[in-house]
C-alpha atoms as a PDB file:
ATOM      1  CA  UNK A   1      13.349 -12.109  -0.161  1.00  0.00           C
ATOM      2  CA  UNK A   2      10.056 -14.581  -0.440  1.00  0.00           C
ATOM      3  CA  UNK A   3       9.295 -15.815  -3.306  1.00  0.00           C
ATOM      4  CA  UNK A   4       6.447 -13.064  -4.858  1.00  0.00           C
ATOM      5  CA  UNK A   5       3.338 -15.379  -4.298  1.00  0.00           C
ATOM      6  CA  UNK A   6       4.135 -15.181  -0.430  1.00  0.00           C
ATOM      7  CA  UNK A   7       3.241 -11.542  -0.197  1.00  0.00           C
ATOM      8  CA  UNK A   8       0.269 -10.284   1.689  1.00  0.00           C
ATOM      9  CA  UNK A   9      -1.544  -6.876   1.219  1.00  0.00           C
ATOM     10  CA  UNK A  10      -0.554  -4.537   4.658  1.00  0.00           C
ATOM     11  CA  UNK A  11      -2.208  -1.194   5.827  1.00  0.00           C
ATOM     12  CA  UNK A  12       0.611   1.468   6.901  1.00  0.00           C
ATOM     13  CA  UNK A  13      -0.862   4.275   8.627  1.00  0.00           C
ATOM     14  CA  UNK A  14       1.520   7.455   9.552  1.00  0.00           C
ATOM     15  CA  UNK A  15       1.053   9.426  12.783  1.00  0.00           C
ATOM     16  CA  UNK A  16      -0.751  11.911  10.683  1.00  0.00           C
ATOM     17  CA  UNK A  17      -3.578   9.577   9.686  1.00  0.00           C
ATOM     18  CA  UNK A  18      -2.736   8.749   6.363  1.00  0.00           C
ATOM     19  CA  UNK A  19      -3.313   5.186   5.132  1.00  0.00           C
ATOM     20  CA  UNK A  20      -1.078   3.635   2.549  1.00  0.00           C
ATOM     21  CA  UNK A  21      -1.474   0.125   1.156  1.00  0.00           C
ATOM     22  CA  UNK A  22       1.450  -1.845   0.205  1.00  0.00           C
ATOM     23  CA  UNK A  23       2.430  -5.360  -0.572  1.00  0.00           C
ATOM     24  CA  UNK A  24       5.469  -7.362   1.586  1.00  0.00           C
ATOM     25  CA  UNK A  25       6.426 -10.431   2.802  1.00  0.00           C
ATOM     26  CA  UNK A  26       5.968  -9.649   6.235  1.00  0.00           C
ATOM     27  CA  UNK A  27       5.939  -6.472   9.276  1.00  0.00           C
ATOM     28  CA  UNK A  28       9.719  -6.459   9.107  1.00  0.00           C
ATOM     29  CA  UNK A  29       9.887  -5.978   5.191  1.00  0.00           C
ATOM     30  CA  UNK A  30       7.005  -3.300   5.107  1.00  0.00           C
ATOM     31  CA  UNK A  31       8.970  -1.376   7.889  1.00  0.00           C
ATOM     32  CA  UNK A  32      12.288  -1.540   6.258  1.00  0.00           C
ATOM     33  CA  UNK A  33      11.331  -0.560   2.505  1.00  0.00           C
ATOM     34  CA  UNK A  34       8.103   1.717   3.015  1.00  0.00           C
ATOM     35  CA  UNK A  35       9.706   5.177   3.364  1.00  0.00           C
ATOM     36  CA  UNK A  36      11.778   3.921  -0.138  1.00  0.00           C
ATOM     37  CA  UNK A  37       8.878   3.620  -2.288  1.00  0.00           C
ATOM     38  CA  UNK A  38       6.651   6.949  -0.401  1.00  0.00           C
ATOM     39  CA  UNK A  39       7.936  10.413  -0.580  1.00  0.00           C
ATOM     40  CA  UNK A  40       8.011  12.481   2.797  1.00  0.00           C
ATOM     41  CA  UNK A  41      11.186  11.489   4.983  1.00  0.00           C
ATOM     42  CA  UNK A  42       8.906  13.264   7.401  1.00  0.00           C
ATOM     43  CA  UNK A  43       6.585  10.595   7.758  1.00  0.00           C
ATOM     44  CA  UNK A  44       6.510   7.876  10.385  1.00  0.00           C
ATOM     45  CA  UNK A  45       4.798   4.497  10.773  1.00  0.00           C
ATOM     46  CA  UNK A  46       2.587   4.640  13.216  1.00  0.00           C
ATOM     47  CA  UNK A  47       0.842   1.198  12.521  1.00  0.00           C
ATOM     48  CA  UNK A  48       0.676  -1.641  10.249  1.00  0.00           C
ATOM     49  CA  UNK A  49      -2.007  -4.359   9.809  1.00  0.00           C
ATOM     50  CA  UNK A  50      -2.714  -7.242   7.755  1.00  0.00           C
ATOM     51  CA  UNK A  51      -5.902  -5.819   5.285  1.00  0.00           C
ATOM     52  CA  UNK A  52      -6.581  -4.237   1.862  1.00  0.00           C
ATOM     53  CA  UNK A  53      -7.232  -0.636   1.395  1.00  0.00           C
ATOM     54  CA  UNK A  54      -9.953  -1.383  -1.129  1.00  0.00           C
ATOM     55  CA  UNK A  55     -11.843  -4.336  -2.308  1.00  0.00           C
ATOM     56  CA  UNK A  56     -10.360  -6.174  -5.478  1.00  0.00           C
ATOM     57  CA  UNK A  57     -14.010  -4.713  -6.973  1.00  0.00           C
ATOM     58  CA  UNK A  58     -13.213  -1.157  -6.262  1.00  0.00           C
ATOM     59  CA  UNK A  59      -9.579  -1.351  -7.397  1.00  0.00           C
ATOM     60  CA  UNK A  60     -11.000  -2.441 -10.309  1.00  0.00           C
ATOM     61  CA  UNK A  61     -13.357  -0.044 -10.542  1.00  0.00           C
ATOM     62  CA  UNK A  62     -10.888   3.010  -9.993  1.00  0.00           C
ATOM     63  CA  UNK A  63      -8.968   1.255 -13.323  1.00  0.00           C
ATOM     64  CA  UNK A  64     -11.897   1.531 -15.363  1.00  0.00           C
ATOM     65  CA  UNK A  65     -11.848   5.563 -13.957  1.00  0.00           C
ATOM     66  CA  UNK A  66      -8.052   5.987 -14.656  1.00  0.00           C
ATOM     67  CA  UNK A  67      -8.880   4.366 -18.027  1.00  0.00           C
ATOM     68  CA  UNK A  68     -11.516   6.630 -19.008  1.00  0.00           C
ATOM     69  CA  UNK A  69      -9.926   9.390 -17.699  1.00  0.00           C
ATOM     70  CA  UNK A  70      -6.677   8.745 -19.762  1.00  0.00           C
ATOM     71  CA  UNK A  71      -8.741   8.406 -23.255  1.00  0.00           C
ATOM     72  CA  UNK A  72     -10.108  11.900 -22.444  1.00  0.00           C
END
């Protein structure tokens, strides 16, 4: 496999619509490990593209959430 700071941020979306973001090396990799790290053997790739789901600001965001949330 690449070295880690070769990986690039992909956008998997199944036939059913739903977007996923994950981290690879490349197409091949995100095709061949995807269904490993989701649940749902039912689900299919329907495309992938180079992107981000969110922003690095609203991932961050979303931690300070998950962070208030768990002191709650």
């Amino acid at each position: 496999m690449k070295d880690k700071k070769e990986t690039t941020d992909f956008i998997v979306t199944t036939t059913n619509g739903t977007r996923w973001g994950t981290t690879a090396a490349s197409f091949a990799q995100v095709r061949r490990e995807f269904f490993g790290k989701h649940f749902g053997s039912g689900m299919e790739i329907d495309t992938i593209e180079r992107g981000r789901l969110f922003t690095h600001e609203e991932e961050a965001e979303m931690d300070r959430e998950k962070d208030i949330e768990r002191c709650r």
